[in-house]
Protein backbone atom coordinates (compact mmCIF):
# COMPACT_ATOMS: atom_id res chain seq x y z
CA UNK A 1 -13.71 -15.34 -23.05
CA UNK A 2 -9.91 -14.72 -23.26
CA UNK A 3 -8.72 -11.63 -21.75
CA UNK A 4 -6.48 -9.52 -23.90
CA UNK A 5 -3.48 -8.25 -21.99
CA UNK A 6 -2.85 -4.92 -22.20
CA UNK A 7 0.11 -2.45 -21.15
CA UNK A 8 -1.05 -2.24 -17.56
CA UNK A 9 -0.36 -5.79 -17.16
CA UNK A 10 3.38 -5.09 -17.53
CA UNK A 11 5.69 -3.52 -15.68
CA UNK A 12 6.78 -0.23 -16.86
CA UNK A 13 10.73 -1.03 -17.31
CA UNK A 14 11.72 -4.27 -17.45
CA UNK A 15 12.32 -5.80 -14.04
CA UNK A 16 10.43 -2.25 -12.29
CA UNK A 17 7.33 -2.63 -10.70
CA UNK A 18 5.30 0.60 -9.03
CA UNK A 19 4.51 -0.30 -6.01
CA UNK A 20 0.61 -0.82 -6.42
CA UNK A 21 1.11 -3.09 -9.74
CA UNK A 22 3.57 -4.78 -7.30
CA UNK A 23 0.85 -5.27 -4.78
CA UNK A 24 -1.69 -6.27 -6.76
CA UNK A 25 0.34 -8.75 -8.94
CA UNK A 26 2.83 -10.24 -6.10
CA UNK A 27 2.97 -13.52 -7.22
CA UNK A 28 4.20 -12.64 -10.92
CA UNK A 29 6.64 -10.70 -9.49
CA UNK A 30 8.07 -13.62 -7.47
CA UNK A 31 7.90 -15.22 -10.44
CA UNK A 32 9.99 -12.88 -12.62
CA UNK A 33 12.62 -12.40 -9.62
CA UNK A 34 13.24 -16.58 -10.11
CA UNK A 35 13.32 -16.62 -13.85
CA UNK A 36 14.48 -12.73 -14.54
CA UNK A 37 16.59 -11.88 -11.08
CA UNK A 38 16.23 -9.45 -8.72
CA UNK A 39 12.95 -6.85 -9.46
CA UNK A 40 13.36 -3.57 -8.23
CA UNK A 41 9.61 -1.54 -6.40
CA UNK A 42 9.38 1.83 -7.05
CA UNK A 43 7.57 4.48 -5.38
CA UNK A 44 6.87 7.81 -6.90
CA UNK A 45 8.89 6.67 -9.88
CA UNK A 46 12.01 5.79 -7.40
CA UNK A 47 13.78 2.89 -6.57
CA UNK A 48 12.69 1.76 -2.97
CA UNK A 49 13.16 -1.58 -2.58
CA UNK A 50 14.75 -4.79 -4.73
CA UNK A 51 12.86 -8.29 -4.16
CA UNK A 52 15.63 -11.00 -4.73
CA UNK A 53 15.61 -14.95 -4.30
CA UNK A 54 16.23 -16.30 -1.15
CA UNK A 55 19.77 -17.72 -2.71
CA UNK A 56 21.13 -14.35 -3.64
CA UNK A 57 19.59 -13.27 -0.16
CA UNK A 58 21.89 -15.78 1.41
CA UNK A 59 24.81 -15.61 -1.29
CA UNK A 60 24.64 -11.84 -0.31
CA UNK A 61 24.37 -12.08 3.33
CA UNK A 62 26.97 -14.99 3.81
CA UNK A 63 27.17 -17.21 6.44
CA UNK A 64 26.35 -16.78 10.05
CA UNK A 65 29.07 -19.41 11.34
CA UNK A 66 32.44 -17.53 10.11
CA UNK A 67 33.71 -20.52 7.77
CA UNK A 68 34.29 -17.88 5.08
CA UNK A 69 36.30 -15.62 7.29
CA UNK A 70 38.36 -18.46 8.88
CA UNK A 71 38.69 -20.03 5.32
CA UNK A 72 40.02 -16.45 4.36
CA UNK A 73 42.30 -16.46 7.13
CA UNK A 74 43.60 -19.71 6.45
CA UNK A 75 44.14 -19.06 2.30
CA UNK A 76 46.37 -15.66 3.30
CA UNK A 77 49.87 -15.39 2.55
CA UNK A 78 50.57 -13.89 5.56
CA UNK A 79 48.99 -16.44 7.74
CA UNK A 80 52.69 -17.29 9.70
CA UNK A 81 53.16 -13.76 11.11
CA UNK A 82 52.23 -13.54 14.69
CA UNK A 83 50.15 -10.96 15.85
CA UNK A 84 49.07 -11.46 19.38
CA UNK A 85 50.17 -8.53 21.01
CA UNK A 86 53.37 -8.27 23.86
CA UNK A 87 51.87 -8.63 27.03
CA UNK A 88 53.58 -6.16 29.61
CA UNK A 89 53.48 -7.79 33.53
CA UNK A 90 51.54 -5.17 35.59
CA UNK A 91 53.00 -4.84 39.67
CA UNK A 92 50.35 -6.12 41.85
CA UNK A 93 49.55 -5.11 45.31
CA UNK A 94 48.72 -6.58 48.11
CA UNK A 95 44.52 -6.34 49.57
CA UNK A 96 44.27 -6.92 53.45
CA UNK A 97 41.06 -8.75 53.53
C-alpha cells in the first residue's frame, strides 16, 4: 500500500521546520540542509535554531591555527610600518639578599 503524503509531511515554509516535525523527521532534515542549505527550527512559530553542513560550520567558524589572520597580515598594504611600541629603560634598585 503506498502512502499518500500529505501537508504534514512538509515543512510549513520552505527550509522551516517546527521543532516536533524536526524531531520526528531528523534525517530529512539533514537531508534538505545538504541539498537545500541551512534549515532553520522554530519554536512557537520563532526562529530558534539553524542546522547547517558541517562545511559552512567550518567555512563560518574559520580556522583554529591563525593562517587566515597571518595571511591577512601578510596581504596588507601597510605591512612595512613598525608598530612595536618604544620601550622606556626603567631605574633599577639594588635588593640586599
Amino acid at each position: 500500500m503506498t502512502r499518500i503524503p500529505n501537508a504534514s509531511d512538509r515543512p510549513s515554509q520552505p527550509g522551516r521546520w517546527p521543532l516536533q516535525d524536526a524531531k520526528a523527521r531528523f534525517s530529512e532534515l539533514v537531508r534538505r540542509v545538504r541539498s537545500e542549505g541551512p534549515q532553520h527550527v522554530t519554536v512557537h512559530g520563532r526562529d530558534e535554531v539553524v542546522v547547517i553542513s558541517v562545511d559552512e560550520f567550518h567555512r563560518l567558524k574559520g580556522d583554529r591555527d591563525g593562517q587566515a589572520l597571518v595571511a591577512a597580515m601578510q596581504a596588507s598594504p601597510h605591512r612595512e610600518i613598525d608598530i612595536e611600541p618604544d620601550r622606556s629603560i626603567m631605574p633599577v634598585r639594588d635588593v640586599a639578599l
